[in-house]
C-alpha atoms as a PDB file:
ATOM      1  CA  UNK A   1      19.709  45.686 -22.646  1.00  0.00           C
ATOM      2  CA  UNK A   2      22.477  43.600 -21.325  1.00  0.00           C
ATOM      3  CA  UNK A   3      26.356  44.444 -21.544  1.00  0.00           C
ATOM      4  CA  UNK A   4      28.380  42.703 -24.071  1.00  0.00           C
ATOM      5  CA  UNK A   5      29.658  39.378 -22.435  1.00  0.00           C
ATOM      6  CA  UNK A   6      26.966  38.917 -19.471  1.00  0.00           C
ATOM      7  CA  UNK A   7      23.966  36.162 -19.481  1.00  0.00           C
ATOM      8  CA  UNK A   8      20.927  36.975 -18.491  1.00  0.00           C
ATOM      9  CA  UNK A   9      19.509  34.881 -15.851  1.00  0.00           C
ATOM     10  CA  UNK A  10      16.152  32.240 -16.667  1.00  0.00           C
ATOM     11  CA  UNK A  11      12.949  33.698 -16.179  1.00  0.00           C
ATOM     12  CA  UNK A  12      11.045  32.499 -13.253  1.00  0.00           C
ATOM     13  CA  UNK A  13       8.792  29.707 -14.978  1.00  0.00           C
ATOM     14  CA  UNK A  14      12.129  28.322 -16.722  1.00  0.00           C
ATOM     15  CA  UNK A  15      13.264  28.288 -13.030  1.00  0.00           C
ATOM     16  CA  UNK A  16      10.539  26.647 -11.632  1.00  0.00           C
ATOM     17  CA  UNK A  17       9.902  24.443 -14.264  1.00  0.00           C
ATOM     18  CA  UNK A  18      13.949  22.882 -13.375  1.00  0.00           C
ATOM     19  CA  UNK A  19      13.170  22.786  -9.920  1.00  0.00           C
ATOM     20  CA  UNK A  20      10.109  20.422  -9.920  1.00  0.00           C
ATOM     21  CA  UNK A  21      12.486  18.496 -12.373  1.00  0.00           C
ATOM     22  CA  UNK A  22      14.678  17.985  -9.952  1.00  0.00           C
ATOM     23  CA  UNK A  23      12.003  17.246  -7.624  1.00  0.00           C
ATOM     24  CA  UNK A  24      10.598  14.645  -9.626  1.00  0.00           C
ATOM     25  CA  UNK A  25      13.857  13.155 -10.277  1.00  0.00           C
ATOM     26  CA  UNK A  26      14.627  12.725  -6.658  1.00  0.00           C
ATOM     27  CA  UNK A  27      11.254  11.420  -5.445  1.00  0.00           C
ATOM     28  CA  UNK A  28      11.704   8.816  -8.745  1.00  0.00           C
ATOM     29  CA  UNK A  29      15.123   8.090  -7.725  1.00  0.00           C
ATOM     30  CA  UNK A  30      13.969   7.367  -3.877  1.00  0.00           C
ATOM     31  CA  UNK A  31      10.886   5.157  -5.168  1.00  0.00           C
ATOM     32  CA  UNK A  32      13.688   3.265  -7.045  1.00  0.00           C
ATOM     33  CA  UNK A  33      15.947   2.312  -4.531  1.00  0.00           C
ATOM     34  CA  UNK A  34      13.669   1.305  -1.632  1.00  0.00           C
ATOM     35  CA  UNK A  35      10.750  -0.428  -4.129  1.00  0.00           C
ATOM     36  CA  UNK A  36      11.998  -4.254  -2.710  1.00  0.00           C
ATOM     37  CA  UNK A  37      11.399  -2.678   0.625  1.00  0.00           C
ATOM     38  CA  UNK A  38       8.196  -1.083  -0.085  1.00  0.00           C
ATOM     39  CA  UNK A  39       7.050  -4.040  -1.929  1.00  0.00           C
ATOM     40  CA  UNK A  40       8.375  -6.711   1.121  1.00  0.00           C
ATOM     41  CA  UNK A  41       6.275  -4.148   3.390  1.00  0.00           C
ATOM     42  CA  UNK A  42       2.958  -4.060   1.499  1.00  0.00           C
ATOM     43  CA  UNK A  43       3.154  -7.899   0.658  1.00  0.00           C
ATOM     44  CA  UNK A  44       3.400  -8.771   4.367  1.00  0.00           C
ATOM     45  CA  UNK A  45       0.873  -5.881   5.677  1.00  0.00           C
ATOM     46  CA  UNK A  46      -1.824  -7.246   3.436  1.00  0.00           C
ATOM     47  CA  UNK A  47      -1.222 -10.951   4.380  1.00  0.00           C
ATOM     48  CA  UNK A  48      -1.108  -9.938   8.132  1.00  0.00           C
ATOM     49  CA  UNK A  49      -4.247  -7.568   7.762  1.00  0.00           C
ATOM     50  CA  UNK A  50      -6.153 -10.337   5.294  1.00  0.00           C
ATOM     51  CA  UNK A  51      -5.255 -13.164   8.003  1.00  0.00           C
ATOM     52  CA  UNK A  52      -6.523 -11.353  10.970  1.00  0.00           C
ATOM     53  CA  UNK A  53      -9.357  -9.928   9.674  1.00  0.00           C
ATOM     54  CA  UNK A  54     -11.069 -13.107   8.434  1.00  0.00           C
ATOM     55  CA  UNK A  55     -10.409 -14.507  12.242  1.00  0.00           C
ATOM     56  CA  UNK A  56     -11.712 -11.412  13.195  1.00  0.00           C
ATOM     57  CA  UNK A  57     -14.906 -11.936  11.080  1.00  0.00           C
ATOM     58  CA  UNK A  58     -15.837 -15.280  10.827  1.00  0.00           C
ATOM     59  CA  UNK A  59     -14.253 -16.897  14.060  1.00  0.00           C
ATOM     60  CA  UNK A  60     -14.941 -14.131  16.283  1.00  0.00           C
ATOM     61  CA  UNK A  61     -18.035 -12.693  14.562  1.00  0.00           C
ATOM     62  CA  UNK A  62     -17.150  -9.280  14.486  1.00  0.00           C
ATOM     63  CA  UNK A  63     -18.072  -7.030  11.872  1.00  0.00           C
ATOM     64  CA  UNK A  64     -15.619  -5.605   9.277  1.00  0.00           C
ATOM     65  CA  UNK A  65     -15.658  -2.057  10.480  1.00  0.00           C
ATOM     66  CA  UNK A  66     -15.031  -3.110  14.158  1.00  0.00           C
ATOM     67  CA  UNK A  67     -12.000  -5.590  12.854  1.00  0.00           C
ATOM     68  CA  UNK A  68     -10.944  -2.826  11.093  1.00  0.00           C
ATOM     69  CA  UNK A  69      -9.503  -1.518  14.355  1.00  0.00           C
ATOM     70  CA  UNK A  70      -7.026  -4.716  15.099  1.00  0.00           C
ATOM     71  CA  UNK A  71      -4.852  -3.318  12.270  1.00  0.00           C
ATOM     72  CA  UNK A  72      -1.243  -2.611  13.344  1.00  0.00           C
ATOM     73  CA  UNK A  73      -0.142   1.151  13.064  1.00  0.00           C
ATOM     74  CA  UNK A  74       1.732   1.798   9.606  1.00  0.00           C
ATOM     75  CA  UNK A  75      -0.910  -0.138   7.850  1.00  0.00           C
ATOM     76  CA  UNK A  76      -3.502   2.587   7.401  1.00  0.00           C
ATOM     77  CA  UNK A  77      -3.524   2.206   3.629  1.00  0.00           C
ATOM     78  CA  UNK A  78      -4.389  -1.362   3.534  1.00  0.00           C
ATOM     79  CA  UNK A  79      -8.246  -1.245   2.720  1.00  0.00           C
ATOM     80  CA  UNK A  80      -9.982  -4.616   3.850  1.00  0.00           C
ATOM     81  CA  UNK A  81     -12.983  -6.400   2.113  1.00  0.00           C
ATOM     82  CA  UNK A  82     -15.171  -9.486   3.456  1.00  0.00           C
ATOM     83  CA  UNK A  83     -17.179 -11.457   0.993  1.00  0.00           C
ATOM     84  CA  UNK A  84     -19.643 -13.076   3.217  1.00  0.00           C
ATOM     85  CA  UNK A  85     -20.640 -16.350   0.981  1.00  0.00           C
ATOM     86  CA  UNK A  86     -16.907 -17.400   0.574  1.00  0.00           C
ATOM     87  CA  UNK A  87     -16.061 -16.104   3.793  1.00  0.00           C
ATOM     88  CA  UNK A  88     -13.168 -14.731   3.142  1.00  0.00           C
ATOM     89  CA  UNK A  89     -11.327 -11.097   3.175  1.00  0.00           C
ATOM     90  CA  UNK A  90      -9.657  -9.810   0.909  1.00  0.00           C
ATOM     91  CA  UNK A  91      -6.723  -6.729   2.105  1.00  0.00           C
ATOM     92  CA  UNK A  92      -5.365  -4.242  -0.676  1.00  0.00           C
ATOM     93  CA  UNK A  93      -2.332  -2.119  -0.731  1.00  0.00           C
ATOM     94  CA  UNK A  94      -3.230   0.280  -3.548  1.00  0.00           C
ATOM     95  CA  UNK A  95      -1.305  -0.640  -6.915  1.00  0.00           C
ATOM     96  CA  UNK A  96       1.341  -2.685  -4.773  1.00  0.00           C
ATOM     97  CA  UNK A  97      -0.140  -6.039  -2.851  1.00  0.00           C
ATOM     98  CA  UNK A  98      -3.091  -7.770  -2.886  1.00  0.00           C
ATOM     99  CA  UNK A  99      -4.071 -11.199  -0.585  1.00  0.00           C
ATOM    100  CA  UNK A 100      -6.748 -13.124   0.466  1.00  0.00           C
ATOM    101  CA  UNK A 101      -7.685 -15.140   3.662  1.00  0.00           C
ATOM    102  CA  UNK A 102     -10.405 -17.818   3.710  1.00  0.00           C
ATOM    103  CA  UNK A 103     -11.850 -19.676   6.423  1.00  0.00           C
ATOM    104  CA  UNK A 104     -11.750 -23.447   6.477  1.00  0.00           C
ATOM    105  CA  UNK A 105     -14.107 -25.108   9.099  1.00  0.00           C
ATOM    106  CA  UNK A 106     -11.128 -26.817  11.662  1.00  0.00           C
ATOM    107  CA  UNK A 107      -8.526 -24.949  10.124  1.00  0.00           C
ATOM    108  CA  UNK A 108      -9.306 -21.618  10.476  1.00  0.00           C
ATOM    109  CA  UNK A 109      -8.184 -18.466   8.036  1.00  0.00           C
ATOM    110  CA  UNK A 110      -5.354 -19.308   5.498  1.00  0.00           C
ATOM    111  CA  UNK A 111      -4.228 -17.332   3.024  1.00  0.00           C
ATOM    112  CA  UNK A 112      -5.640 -18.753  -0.225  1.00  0.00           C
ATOM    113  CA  UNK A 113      -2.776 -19.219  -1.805  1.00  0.00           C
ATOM    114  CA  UNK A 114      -1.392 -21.699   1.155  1.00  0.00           C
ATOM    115  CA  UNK A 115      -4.677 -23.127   0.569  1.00  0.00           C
ATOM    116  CA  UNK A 116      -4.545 -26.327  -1.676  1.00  0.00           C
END
């Protein structure tokens, strides 16, 4: 038993239990404060990625795995998609961004929402 005036400290699961708490609260915190920068980031990467890659594919003729490669370091979670009959592609940042570029005969690929 425990003397008269003394606590008794938290079992181990309590303890746990606070520290991923505390974890989580941090890591939400963090997402929080840099989520215009994160969002800025994953905007631009997939209009860079989605620009390059349809030149890649339909002015250079290269196929999508081997454009794949022209993407810039940091951008390695941008997943790229060609639709052959538009031709266009299509680059995804996963929950954040999403843009498309479309090739127009004398023009080139433009994102399609510069396209009018």
């Amino acid at each position: 038993m425990a003397k008269a005036g003394t606590r008794s400290s938290p079992s181990k699961p309590r303890r746990g239990l606070w520290i991923l708490l505390a974890i989580i609260t941090a890591v939400t915190a963090l997402c929080f404060h840099y989520r215009a920068q994160a969002l800025g980031f994953a905007q631009a990467a997939t209009a860079y990625s989605a620009r390059v890659a349809c030149s890649c594919r339909f002015v250079a003729g290269r196929g999508m795995k081997d454009c794949a490669k022209d993407k810039p370091q940091g951008t390695e979670l941008v997943t790229l998609v060609d639709d052959v009959e538009a031709r266009s592609v299509t680059a995804r940042f996963p929950l954040i961004a999403s843009d498309t570029a479309i090739y127009r005969e004398g023009y080139g690929c433009v994102l399609k929402e510069w396209d009018d």
